[in-house]
Protein backbone atom coordinates (compact mmCIF):
# COMPACT_ATOMS: atom_id res chain seq x y z
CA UNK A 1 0.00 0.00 0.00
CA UNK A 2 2.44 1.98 0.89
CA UNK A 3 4.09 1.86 -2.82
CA UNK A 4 0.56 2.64 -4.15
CA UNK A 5 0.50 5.79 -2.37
CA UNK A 6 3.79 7.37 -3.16
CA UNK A 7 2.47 6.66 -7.50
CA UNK A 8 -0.28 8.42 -6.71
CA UNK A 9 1.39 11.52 -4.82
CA UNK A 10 0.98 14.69 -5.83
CA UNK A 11 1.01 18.35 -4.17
CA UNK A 12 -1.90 19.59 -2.59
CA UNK A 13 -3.00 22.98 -0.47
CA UNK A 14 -5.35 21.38 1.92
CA UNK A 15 -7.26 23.63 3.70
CA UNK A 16 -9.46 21.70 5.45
CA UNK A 17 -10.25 17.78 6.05
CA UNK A 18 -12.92 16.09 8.26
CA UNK A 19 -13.55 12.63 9.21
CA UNK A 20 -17.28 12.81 10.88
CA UNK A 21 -19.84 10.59 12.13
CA UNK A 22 -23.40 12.73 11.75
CA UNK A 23 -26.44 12.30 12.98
CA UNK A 24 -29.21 11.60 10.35
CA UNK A 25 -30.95 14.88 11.53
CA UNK A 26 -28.15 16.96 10.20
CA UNK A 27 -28.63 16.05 6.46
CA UNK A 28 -32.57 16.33 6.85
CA UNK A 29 -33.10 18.74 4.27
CA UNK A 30 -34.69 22.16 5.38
CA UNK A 31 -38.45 23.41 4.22
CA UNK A 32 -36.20 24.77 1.17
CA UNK A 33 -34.38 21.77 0.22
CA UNK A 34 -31.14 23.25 1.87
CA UNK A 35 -30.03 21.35 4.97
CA UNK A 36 -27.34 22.84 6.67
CA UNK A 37 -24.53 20.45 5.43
CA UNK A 38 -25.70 21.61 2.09
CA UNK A 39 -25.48 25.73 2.77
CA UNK A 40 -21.93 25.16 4.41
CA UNK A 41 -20.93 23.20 1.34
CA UNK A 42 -22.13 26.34 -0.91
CA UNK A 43 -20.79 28.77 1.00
CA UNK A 44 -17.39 27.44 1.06
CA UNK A 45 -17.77 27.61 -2.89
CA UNK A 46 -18.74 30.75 -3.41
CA UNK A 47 -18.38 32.61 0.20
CA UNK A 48 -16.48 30.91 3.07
CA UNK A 49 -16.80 28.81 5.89
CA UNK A 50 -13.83 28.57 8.63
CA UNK A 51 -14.76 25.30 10.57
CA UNK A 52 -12.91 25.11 13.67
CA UNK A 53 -13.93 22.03 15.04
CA UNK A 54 -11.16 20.13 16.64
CA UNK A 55 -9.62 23.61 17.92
CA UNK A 56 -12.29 25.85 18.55
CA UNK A 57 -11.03 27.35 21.31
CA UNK A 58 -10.34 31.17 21.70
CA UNK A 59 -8.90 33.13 24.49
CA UNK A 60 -9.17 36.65 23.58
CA UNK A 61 -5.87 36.43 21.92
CA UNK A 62 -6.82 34.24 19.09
CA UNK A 63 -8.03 36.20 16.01
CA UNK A 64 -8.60 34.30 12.82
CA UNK A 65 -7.26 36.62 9.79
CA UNK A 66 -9.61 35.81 6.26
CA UNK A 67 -7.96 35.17 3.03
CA UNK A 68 -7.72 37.88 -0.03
CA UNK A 69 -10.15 35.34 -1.71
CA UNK A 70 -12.50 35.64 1.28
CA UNK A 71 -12.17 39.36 1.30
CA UNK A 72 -13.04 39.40 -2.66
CA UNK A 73 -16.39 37.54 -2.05
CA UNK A 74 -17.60 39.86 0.51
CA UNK A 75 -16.79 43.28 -1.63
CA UNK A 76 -18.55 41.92 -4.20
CA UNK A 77 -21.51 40.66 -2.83
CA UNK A 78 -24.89 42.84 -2.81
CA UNK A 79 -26.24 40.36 -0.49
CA UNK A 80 -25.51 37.90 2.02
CA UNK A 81 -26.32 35.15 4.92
CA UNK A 82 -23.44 35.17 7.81
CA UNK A 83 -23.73 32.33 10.26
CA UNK A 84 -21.89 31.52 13.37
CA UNK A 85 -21.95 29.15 16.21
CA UNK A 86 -20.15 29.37 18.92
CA UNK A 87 -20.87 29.33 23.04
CA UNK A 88 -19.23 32.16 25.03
CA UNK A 89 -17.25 32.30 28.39
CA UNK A 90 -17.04 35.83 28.92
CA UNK A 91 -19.03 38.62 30.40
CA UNK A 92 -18.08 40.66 28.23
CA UNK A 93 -19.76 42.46 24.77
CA UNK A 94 -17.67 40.35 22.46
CA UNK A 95 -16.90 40.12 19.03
CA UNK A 96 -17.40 36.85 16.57
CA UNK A 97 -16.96 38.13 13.06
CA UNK A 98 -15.72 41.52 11.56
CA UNK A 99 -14.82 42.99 8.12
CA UNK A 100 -14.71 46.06 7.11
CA UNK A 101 -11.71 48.99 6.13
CA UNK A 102 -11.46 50.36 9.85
CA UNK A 103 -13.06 50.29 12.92
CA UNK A 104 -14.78 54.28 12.43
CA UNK A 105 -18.98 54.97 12.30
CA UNK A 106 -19.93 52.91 8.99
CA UNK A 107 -16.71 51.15 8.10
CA UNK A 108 -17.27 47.66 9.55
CA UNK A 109 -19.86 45.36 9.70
CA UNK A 110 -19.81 43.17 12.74
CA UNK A 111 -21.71 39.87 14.42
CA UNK A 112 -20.98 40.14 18.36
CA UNK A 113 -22.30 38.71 21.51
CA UNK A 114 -23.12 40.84 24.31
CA UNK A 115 -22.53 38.28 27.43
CA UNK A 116 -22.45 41.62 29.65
CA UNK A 117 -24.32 40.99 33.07
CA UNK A 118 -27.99 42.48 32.24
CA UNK A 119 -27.75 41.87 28.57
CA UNK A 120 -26.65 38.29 27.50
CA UNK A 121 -28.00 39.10 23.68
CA UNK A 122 -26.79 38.67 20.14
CA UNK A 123 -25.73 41.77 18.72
CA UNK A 124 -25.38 43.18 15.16
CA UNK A 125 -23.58 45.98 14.68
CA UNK A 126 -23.86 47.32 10.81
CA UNK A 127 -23.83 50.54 8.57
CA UNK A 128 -26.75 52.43 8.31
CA UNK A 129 -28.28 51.99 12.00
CA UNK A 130 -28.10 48.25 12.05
CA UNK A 131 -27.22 48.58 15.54
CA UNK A 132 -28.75 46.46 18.65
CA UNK A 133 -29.06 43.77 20.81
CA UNK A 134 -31.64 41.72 19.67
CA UNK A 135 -34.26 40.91 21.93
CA UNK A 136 -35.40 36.97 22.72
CA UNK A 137 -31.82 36.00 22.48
CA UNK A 138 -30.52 34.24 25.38
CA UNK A 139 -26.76 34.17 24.74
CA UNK A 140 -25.59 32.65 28.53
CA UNK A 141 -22.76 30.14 27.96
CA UNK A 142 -24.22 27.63 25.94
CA UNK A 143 -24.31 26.52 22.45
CA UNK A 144 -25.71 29.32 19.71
CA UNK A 145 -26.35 29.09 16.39
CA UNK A 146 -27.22 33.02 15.15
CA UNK A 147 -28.01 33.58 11.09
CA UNK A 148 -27.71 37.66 10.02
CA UNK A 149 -29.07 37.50 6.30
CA UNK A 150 -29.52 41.20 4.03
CA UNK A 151 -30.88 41.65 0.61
CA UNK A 152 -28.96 44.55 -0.41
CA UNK A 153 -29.47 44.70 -3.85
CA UNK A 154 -31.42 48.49 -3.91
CA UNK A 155 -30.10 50.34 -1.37
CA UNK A 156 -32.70 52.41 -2.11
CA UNK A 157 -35.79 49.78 -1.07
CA UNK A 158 -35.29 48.59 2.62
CA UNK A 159 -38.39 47.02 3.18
CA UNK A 160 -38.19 43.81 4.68
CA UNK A 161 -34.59 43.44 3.51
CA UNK A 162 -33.23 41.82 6.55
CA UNK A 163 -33.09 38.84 8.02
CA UNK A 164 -32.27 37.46 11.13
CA UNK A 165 -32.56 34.03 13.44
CA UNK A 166 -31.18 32.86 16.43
CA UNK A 167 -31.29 29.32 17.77
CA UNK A 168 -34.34 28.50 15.55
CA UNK A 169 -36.28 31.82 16.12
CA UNK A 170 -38.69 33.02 13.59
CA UNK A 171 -38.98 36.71 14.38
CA UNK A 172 -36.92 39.13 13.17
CA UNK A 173 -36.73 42.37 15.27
CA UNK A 174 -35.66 44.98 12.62
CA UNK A 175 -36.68 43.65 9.32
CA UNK A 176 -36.53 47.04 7.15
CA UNK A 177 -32.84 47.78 7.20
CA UNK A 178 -30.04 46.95 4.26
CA UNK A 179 -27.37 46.81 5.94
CA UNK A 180 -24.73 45.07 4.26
CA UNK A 181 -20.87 45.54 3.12
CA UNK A 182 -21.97 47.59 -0.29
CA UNK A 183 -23.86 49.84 1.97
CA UNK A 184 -20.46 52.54 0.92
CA UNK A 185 -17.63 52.71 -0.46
CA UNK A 186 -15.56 52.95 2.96
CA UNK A 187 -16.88 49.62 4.56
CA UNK A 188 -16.94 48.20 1.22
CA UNK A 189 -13.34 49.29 0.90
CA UNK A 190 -12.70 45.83 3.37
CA UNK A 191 -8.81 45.43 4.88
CA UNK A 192 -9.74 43.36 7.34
CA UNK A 193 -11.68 40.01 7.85
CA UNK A 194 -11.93 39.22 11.53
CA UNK A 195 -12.74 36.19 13.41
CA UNK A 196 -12.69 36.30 17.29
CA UNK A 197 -11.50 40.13 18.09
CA UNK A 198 -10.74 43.28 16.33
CA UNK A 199 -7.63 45.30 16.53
CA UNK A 200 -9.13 48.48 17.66
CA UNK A 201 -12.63 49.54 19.41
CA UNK A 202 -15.58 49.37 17.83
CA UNK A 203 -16.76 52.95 17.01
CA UNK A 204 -20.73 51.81 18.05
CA UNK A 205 -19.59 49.41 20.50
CA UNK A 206 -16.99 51.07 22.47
CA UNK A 207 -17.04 48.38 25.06
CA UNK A 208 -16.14 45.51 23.17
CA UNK A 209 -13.66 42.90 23.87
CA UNK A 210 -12.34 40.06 21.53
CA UNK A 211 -13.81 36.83 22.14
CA UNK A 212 -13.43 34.15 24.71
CA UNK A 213 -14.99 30.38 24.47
CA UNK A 214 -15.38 28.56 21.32
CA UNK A 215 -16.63 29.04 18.13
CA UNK A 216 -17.67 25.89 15.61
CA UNK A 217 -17.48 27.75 12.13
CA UNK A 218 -17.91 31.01 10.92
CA UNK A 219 -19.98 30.99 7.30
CA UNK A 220 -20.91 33.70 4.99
CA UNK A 221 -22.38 32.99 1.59
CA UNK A 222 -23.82 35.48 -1.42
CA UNK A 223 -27.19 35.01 -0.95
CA UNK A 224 -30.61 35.87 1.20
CA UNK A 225 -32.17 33.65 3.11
CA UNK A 226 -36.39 34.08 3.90
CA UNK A 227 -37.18 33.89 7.66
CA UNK A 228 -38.54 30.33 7.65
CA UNK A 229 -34.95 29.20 5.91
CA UNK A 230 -32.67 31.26 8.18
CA UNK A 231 -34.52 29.89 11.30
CA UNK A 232 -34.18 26.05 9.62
CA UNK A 233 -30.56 26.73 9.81
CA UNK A 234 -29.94 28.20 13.08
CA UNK A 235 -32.16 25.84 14.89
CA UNK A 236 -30.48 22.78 12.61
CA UNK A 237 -28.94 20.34 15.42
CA UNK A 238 -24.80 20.33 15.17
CA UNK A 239 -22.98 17.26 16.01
CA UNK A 240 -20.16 19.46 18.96
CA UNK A 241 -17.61 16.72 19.98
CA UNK A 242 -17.93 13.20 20.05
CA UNK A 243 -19.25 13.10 15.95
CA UNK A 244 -15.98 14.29 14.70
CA UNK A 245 -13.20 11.66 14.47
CA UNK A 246 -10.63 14.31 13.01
CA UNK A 247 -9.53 17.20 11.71
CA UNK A 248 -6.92 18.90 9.63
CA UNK A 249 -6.18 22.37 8.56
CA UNK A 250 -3.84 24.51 6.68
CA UNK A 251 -1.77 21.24 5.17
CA UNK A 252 0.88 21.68 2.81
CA UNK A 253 2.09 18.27 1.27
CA UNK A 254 4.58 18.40 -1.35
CA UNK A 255 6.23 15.09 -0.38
CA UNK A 256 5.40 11.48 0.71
CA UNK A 257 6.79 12.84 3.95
CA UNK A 258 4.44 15.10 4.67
CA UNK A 259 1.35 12.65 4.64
CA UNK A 260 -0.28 12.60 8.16
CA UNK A 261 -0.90 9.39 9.73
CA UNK A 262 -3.73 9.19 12.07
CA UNK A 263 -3.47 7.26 15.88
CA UNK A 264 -4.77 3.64 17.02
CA UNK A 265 -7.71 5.40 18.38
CA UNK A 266 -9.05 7.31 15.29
CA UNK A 267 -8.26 4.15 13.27
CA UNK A 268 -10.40 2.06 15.88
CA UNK A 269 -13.32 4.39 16.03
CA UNK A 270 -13.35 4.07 12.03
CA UNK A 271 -13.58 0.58 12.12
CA UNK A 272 -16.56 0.75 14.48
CA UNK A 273 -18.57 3.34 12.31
CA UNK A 274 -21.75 2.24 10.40
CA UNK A 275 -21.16 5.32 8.32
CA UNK A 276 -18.88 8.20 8.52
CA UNK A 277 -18.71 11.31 6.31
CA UNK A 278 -15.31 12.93 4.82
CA UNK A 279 -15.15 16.70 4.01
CA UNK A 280 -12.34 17.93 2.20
CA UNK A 281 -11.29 21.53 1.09
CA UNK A 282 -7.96 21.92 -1.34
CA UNK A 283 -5.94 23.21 -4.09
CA UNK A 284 -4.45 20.80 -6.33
CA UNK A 285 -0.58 22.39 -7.17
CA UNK A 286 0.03 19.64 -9.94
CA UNK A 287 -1.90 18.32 -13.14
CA UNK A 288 -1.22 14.75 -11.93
CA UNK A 289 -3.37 12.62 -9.99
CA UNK A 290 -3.03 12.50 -6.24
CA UNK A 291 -4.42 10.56 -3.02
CA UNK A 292 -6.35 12.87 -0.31
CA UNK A 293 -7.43 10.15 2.10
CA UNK A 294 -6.89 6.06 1.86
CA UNK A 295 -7.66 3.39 4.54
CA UNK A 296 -6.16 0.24 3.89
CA UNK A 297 -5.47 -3.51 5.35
CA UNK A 298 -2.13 -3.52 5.38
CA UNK A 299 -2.44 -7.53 6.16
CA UNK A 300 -3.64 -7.95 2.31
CA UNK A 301 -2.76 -6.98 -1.23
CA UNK A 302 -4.25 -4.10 -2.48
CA UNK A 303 -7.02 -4.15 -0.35
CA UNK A 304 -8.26 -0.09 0.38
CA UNK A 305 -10.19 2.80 0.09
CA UNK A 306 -9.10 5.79 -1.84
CA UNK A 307 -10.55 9.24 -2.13
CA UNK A 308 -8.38 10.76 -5.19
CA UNK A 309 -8.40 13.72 -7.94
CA UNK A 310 -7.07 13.65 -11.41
CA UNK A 311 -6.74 16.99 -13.44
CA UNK A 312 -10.47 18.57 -12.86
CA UNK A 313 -11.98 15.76 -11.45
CA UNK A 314 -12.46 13.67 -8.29
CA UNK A 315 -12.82 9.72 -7.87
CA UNK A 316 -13.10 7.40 -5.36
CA UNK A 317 -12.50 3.25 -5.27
CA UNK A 318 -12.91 0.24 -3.08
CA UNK A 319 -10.15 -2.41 -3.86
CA UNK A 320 -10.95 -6.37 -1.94
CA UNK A 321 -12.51 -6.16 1.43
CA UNK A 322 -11.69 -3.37 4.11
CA UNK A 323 -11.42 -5.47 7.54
CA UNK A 324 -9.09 -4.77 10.62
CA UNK A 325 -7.86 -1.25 8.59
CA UNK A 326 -4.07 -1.26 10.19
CA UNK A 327 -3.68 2.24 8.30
CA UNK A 328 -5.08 5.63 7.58
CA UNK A 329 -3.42 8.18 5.17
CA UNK A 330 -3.99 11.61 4.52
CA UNK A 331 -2.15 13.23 1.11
């Protein structure tokens, strides 16, 4: 096996790769046909989505930079769905996400949580007025999922152009605003792309602090989302912990030597799964082909799994029977 690997090498960027056990519930489609698995997988197309499972701690040090790409897709957009889940620590008006070209009146657009003593509320804080602590929103220090959708197509017509939901919620406090990151040219102007904390103050929320507990992912993809679809999502159940096997970010393999071999204990809890589910973001460096994941039974001859690309495409193959897997290979 270990021969077949190193023809099929090639270089990858890989961003991101899961190994994950879900719960049916998760891929239960929404009232739209979009289940949340399915809107993550979009926006990492075509928005982004920063999945820190596996390490989704954060201190009030840790703040996640975004990529030029993910900075693009933003400016460009006219509107948008950001979603976040995370579960706070802190009593403290913290922020989640941030973008904008400085910290000034109308320059950023913001998701926070206000865990202040009194408060414990989700909090927007947008151009235009978009500023508040949303009522009905429990924050505390457990588990939130929080969708902030706009429709800012006519900046002109505000009208029911916003969206919002919060742990399944299907009321939306202040519906006619249009706030988005095209709502000027000086927040659409965007040099930063914050997850977890800010550099400076927040010019309509003086009192905020980076943020400390853990957030899951941080999503944002080009489109609006209806009330009844942003409340599927954010009340969509999340498998925190025990469903995810592992996790991998931020690889760079350019050799055999950099493939990452997982432990006894990942390898055992794979061979007990009925079913799991494997997520993989990359770039592809070379126009060869080139092995992402394989399990294999090292105790027979060509006997494996193999999740693979060649050129523009991507293949998978079963080879024999895959019993007592002695191996696991990520490239």
């Amino acid at each position: 096996m270990k021969h077949t690997l190193k023809r099929l090498f090639s270089a990858f960027l890989v961003s991101c790769l899961l190994l994950t056990m879900f719960p049916l519930s998760v891929f239960a489609s929404s009232t739209n046909g979009s289940s949340i698995i399915e809107v993550l997988s979009r926006a990492s197309k075509t928005g982004f989505y920063y999945n820190f499972d596996g390490d989704t701690s954060f201190d009030g040090s840790r703040i996640v930079s975004g990529t030029e790409q993910d900075i693009s897709r933003l400016k460009a957009s006219t509107q948008g769905t950001v979603i976040v889940r995370y579960r706070s620590t802190a009593s403290t008006n913290q922020v989640l996400f941030a973008a904008g070209s400085s910290t000034e009146k109308d320059k950023y657009g913001a998701v926070m949580v206000n865990n202040v003593s009194g408060m414990k509320m989700q909090r927007i804080d947008f151009p235009g007025g978009m500023v508040a602590n949303l009522r009905g929103t429990t924050t505390g220090s457990g588990w939130h999922t929080f969708v902030y959708s706009v429709d800012a197509s006519d900046l002109t017509n505000t009208q029911a152009k916003s969206v919002t939901s919060f742990d399944g919620s299907t009321t939306t406090q202040f519906p006619n605003f249009a706030s988005w990151f095209n709502y000027n040219a000086e927040v659409n102007d965007i040099q930063f792309l914050n997850i977890g904390g800010t550099s400076g103050a927040l010019a309509n929320s003086s009192n905020n602090s980076n943020f400390v507990g853990d957030i899951s992912f941080v999503a944002f993809l080009p489109e609006f989302m209806s009330q009844q679809e942003a409340a599927a999502i954010s009340g969509a159940e999340w498998p925190i912990g025990n469903p995810l096997v592992f996790s991998k970010h931020d690889l760079n393999i350019q050799s055999d030597d950099d493939a990452v071999q997982l432990s006894d204990d990942v390898l055992e809890t794979l061979n007990s799964a009925d079913n799991i589910t494997i997520l993989v973001k990359y770039k592809n460096t070379t126009n060869g082909p080139g092995s992402l994941l394989s399990v294999s039974d090292t105790s027979k001859n060509d006997a494996h799994f193999h999740l693979y690309q060649s050129g523009n495409r991507v293949g998978f193959e079963f080879r024999n029977v895959l019993i007592g897997f002695t191996q696991l290979n990520e490239k």
